[in-house]
Protein backbone atom coordinates (compact mmCIF):
# COMPACT_ATOMS: atom_id res chain seq x y z
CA UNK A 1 40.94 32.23 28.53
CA UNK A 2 37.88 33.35 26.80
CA UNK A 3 34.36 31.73 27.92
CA UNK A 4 32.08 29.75 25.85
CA UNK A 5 29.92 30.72 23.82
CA UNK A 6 27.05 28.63 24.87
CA UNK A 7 28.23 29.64 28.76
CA UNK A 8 28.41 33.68 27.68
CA UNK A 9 24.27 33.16 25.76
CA UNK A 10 23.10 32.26 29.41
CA UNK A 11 25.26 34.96 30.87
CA UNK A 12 23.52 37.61 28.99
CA UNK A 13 20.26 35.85 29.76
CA UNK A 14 20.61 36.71 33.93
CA UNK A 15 21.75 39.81 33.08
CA UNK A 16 18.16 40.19 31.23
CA UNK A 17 16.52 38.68 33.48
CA UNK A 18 17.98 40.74 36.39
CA UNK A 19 17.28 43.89 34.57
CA UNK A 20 13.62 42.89 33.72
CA UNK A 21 14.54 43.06 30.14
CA UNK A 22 12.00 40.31 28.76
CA UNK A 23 12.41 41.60 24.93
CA UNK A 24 16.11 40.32 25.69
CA UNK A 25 15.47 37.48 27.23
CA UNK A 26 13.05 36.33 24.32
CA UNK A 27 15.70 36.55 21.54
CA UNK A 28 17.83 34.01 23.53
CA UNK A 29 15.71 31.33 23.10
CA UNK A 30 13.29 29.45 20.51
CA UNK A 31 9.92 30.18 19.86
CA UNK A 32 9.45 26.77 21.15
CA UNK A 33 11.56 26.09 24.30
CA UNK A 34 10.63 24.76 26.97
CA UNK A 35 11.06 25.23 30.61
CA UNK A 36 10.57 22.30 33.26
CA UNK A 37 10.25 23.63 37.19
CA UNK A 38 9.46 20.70 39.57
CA UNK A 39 7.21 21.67 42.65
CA UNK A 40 3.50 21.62 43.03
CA UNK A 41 2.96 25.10 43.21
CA UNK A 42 1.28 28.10 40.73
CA UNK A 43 4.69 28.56 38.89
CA UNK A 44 5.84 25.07 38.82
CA UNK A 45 5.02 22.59 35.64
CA UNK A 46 5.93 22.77 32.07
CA UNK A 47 6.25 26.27 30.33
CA UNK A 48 5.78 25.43 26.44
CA UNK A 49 6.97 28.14 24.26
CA UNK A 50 8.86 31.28 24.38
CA UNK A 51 5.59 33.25 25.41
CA UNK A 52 4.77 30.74 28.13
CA UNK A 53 7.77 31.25 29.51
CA UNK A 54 8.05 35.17 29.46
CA UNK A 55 4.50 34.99 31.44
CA UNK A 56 6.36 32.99 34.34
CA UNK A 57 8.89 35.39 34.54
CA UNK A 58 5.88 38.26 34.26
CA UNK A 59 3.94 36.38 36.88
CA UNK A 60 7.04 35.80 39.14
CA UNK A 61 7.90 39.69 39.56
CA UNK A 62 4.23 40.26 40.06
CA UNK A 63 3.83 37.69 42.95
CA UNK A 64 6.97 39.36 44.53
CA UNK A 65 6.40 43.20 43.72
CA UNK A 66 9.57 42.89 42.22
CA UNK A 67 11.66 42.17 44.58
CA UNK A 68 12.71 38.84 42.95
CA UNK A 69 16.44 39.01 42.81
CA UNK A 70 18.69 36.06 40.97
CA UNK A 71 22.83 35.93 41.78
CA UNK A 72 24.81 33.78 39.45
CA UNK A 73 27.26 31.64 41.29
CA UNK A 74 28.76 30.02 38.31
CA UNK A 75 28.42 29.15 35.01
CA UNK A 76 29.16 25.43 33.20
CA UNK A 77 29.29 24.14 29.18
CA UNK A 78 29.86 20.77 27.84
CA UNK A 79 31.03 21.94 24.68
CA UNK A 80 28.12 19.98 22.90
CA UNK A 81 25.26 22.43 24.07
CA UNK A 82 24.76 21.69 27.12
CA UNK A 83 25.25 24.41 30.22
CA UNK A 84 24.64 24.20 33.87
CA UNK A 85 24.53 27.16 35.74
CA UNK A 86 24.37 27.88 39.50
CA UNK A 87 22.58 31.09 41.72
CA UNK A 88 20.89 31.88 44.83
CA UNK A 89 17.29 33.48 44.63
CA UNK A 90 16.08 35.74 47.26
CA UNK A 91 12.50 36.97 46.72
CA UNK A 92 9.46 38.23 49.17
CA UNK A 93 5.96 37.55 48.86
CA UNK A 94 3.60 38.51 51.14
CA UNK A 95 5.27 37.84 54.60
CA UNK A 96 6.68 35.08 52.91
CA UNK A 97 10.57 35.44 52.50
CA UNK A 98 12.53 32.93 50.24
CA UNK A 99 16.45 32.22 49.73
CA UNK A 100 17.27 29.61 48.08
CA UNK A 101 20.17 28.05 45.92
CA UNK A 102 18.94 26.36 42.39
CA UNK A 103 20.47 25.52 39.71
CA UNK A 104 18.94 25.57 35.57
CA UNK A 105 20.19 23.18 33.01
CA UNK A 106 20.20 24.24 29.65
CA UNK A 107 19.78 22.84 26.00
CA UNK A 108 21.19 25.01 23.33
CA UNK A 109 20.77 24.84 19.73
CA UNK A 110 21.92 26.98 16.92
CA UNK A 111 23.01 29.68 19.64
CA UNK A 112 19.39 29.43 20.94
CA UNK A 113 17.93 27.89 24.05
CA UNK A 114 15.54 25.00 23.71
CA UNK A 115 15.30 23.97 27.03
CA UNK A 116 15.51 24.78 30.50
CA UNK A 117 15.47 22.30 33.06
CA UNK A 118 15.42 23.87 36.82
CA UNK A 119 16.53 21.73 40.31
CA UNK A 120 16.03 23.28 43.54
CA UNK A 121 17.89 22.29 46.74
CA UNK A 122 14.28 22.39 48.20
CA UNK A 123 11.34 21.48 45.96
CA UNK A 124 8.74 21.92 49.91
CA UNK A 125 9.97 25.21 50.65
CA UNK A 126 9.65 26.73 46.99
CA UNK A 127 6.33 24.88 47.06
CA UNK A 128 5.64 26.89 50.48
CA UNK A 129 6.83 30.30 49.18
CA UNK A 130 4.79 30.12 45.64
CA UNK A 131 1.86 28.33 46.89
């Protein structure tokens, strides 16, 4: 059985993002996506445009000195460009440590994301970790 297409575009984009391959990640997506992360903390908010959203994922291997580290659980399409997928983040910031499963829902348009809408299955302790 061969995978969607929609499911194997946001495939390749953990694989960039894993790798720290930001040119990648920016050809996945439009040069106006946008990316929703709930929280009250410095990463959280609405990331307008490709650029915008790059400098999150810049700004969230700085905080952590790169030790940010995604693993894909699974991977979801509707068929009508829609795609849920699933992973566990483990990052370190300071004397912080963080693990914690979330989950991204994508838009997809003409093979292209649009936007990005993250859950969390805790919005305090993200908050605690990025604040």
């Amino acid at each position: 059985m061969s995978e969607h297409p929609d499911c194997a575009l946001v495939r390749k984009g953990y694989v960039a993002f894993s790798e720290g391959d930001l040119e990648t990640l920016g050809t996945l997506m439009t040069a106006d996506a946008v990316y929703h992360v709930p929280g009250n903390n410095l990463l959280s908010g609405h990331h307008k445009g490709r650029e915008a959203i790059l400098d999150r994922f810049r700004r969230m291997g700085e905080e952590t000195n790169g030790t940010m580290q995604v693993q894909l659980d699974a991977v979801l399409a509707d068929g009508r460009g829609h795609v849920m997928s699933f992973h566990t983040s483990r990052a370190d910031r300071g004397d912080h440590g963080l693990e914690i499963r979330q989950g991204l829902f994508f838009t997809i348009v003409g093979g292209k994301v649009t936007d990005i809408d993250a859950c969390t299955e805790d919005i305090d302790e993200e908050d605690r970790f990025w604040s």
